[in-house]
Protein backbone atom coordinates (compact mmCIF):
# COMPACT_ATOMS: atom_id res chain seq x y z
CA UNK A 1 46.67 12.45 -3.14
CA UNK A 2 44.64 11.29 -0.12
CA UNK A 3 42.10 14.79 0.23
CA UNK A 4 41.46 13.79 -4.03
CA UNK A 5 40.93 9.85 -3.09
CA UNK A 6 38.25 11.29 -0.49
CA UNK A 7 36.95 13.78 -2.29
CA UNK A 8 36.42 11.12 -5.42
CA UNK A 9 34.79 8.42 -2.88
CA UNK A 10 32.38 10.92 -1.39
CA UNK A 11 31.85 12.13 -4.77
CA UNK A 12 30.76 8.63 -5.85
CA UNK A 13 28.97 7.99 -2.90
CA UNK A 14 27.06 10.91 -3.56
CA UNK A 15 26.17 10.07 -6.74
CA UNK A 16 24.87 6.30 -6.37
CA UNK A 17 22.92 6.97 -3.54
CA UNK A 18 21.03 9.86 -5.70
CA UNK A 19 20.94 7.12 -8.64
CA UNK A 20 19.46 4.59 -6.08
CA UNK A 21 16.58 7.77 -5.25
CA UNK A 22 16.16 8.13 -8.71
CA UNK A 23 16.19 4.67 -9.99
CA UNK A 24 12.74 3.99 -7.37
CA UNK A 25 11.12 6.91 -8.10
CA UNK A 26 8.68 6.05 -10.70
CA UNK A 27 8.61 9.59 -12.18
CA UNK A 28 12.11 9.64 -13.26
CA UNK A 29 13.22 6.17 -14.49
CA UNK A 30 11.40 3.20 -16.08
CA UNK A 31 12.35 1.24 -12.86
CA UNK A 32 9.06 -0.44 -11.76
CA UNK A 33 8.40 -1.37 -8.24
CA UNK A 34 9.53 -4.91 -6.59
CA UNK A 35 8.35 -7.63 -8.28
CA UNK A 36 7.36 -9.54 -5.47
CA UNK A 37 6.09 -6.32 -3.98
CA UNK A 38 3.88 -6.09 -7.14
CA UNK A 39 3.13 -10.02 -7.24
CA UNK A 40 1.97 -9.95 -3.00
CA UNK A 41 -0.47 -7.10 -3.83
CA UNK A 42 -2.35 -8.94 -7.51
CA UNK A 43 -2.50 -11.78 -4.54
CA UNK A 44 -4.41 -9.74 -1.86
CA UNK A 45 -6.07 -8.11 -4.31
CA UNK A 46 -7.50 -11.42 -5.83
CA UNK A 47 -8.63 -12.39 -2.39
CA UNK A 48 -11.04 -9.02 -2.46
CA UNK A 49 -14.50 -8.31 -4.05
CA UNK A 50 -14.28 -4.94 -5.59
CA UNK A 51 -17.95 -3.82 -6.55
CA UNK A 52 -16.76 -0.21 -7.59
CA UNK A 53 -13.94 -1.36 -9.43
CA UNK A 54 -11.03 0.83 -7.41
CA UNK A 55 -9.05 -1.79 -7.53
CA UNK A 56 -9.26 -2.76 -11.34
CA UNK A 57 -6.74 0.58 -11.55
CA UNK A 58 -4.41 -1.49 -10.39
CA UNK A 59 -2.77 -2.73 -13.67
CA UNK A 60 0.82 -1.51 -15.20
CA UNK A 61 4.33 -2.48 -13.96
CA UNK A 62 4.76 0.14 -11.39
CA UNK A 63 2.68 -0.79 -8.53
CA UNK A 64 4.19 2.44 -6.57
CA UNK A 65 1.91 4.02 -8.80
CA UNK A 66 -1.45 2.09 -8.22
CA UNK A 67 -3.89 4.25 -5.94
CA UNK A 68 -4.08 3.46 -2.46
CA UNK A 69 -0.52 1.79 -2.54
CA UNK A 70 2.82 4.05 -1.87
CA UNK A 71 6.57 2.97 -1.78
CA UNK A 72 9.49 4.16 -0.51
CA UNK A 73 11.58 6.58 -2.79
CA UNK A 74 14.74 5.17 -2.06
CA UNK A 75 13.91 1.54 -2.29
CA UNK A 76 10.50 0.99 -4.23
CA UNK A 77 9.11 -1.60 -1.50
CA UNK A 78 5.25 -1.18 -0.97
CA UNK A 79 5.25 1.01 2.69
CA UNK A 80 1.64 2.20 2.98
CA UNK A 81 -1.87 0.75 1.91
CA UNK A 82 -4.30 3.20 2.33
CA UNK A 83 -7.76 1.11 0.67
CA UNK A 84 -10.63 3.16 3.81
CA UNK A 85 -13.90 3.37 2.15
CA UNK A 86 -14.12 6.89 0.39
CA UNK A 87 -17.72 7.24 0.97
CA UNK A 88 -18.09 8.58 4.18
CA UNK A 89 -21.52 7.96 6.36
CA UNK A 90 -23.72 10.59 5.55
CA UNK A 91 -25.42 11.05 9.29
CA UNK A 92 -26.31 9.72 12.43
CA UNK A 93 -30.34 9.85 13.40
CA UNK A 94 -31.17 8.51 16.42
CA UNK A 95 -29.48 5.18 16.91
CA UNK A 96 -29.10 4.33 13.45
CA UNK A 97 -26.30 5.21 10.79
CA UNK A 98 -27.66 6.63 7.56
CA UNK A 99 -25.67 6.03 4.66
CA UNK A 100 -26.00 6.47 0.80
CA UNK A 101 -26.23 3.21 -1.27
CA UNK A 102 -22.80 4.57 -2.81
CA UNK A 103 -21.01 3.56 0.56
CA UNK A 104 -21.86 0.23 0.78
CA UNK A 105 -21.53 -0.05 -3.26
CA UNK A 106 -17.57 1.28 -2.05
CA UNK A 107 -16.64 -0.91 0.29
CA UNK A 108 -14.05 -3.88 -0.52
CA UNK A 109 -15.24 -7.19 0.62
CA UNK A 110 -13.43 -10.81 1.29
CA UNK A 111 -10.49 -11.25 3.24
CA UNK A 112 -7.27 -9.76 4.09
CA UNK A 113 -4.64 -12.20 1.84
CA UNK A 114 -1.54 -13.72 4.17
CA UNK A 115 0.49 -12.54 0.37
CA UNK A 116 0.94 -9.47 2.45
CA UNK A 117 3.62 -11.16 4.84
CA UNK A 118 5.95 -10.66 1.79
CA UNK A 119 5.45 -6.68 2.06
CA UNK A 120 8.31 -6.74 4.56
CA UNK A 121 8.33 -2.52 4.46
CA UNK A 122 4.53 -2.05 4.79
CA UNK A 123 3.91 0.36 7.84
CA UNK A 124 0.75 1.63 6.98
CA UNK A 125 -2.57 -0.45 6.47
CA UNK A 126 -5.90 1.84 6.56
CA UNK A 127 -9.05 -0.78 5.26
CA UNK A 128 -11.24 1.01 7.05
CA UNK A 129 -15.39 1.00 6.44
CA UNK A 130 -15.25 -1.65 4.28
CA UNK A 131 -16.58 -4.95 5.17
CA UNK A 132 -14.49 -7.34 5.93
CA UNK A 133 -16.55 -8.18 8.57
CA UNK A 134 -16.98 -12.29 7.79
CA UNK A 135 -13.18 -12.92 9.18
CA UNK A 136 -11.74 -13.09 12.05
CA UNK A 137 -8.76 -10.46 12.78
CA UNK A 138 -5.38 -12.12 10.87
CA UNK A 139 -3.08 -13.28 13.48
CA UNK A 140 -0.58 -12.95 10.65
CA UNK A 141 -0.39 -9.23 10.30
CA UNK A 142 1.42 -9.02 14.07
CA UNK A 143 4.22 -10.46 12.15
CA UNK A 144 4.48 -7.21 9.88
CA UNK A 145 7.46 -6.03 11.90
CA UNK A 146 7.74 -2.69 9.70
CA UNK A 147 4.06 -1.69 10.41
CA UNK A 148 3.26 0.96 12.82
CA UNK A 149 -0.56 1.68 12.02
CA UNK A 150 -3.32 -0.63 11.37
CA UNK A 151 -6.67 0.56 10.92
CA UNK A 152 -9.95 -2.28 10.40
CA UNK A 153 -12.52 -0.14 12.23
CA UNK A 154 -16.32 -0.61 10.52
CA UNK A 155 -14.66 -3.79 8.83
C-alpha cells in the first residue's frame, strides 16, 4: 500500500506542476499574465513617448504576449524587457554618427517609471538607443533584486 501511496503522490505532483506550466503559458490556456505584472507595465509605459507607436501593441490581457516583454513559463511574472531601438546607426564618418531619420523617429522617450519596482522577476532590461537622455540614472532599479542585465547605453 505504501509503493501505490508514492506512486499516486508523485503522480499528482507530476501532474500540477505540468498544469502550473501550462496554466502560464499563454499558448495553451486563457490564463493571462499577472495582473499587477500587466498593471506596472500600462504604468511605465504611460511614463514613455512612443513616436512609432511600438508600444500601442501593447493592448490585450496577456501582457506575456506584448512585444518586447517575456514571462516566465512556469509563473507568468514579466522576466525580460527587451524595448533597444530597432533602427540601428547606419555609419560612422569621421567623428560624427550618421543615422536615418527612422532611428530617431524609433526611439522611446520620457522616463523610466518607478511602477517597475513591482516586476519583482524582471532580470532583463535592454532600453538601449533610445533617448532617455533628460534623466538621471534611477537609483530605484538597484533594488530589482531578480535583474542580472541592464542595458541604457545611447539613452
Amino acid at each position: 500500500m505504501g509503493t501505490t501511496s508514492s506512486a499516486l503522490l508523485m503522480l499528482f505532483a507530476f501532474l500540477f506542476t505540468e498544469r502550473i506550466e501550462l496554466c502560464c503559458s499563454s499558448i495553451n490556456s486563457n490564463v493571462s499574465c499577472i495582473v499587477t505584472n500587466q498593471e506596472a507595465l500600462i504604468e511605465f509605459r504611460g511614463k514613455l513617448k512612443d513616436d512609432a507607436n511600438h508600444l500601442s501593441a501593447w493592448v490585450g490581457k496577456d501582457c506575456c504576449l506584448w512585444k518586447g516583454v517575456s514571462c516566465s513559463r512556469k509563473t507568468c511574472h514579466v522576466m525580460k524587457l527587451d524595448l533597444r531601438n530597432p533602427i540601428p546607426f547606419d555609419s560612422h564618418k569621421g567623428d560624427f554618427i550618421q543615422h536615418s531619420a527612422n532611428f530617431d523617429k524609433n526611439k522611446l522617450r520620457g522616463e523610466i517609471s518607478p511602477s517597475l519596482l513591482v516586476l519583482h522577476h524582471l532580470s532583463y532590461i535592454d532600453l538601449s538607443m533610445n533617448n532617455l537622455s533628460d534623466m538621471r540614472f534611477p537609483k530605484f532599479l538597484g533594488s530589482l533584486k531578480s535583474l542580472r542585465y541592464i542595458d541604457l547605453s545611447w539613452s
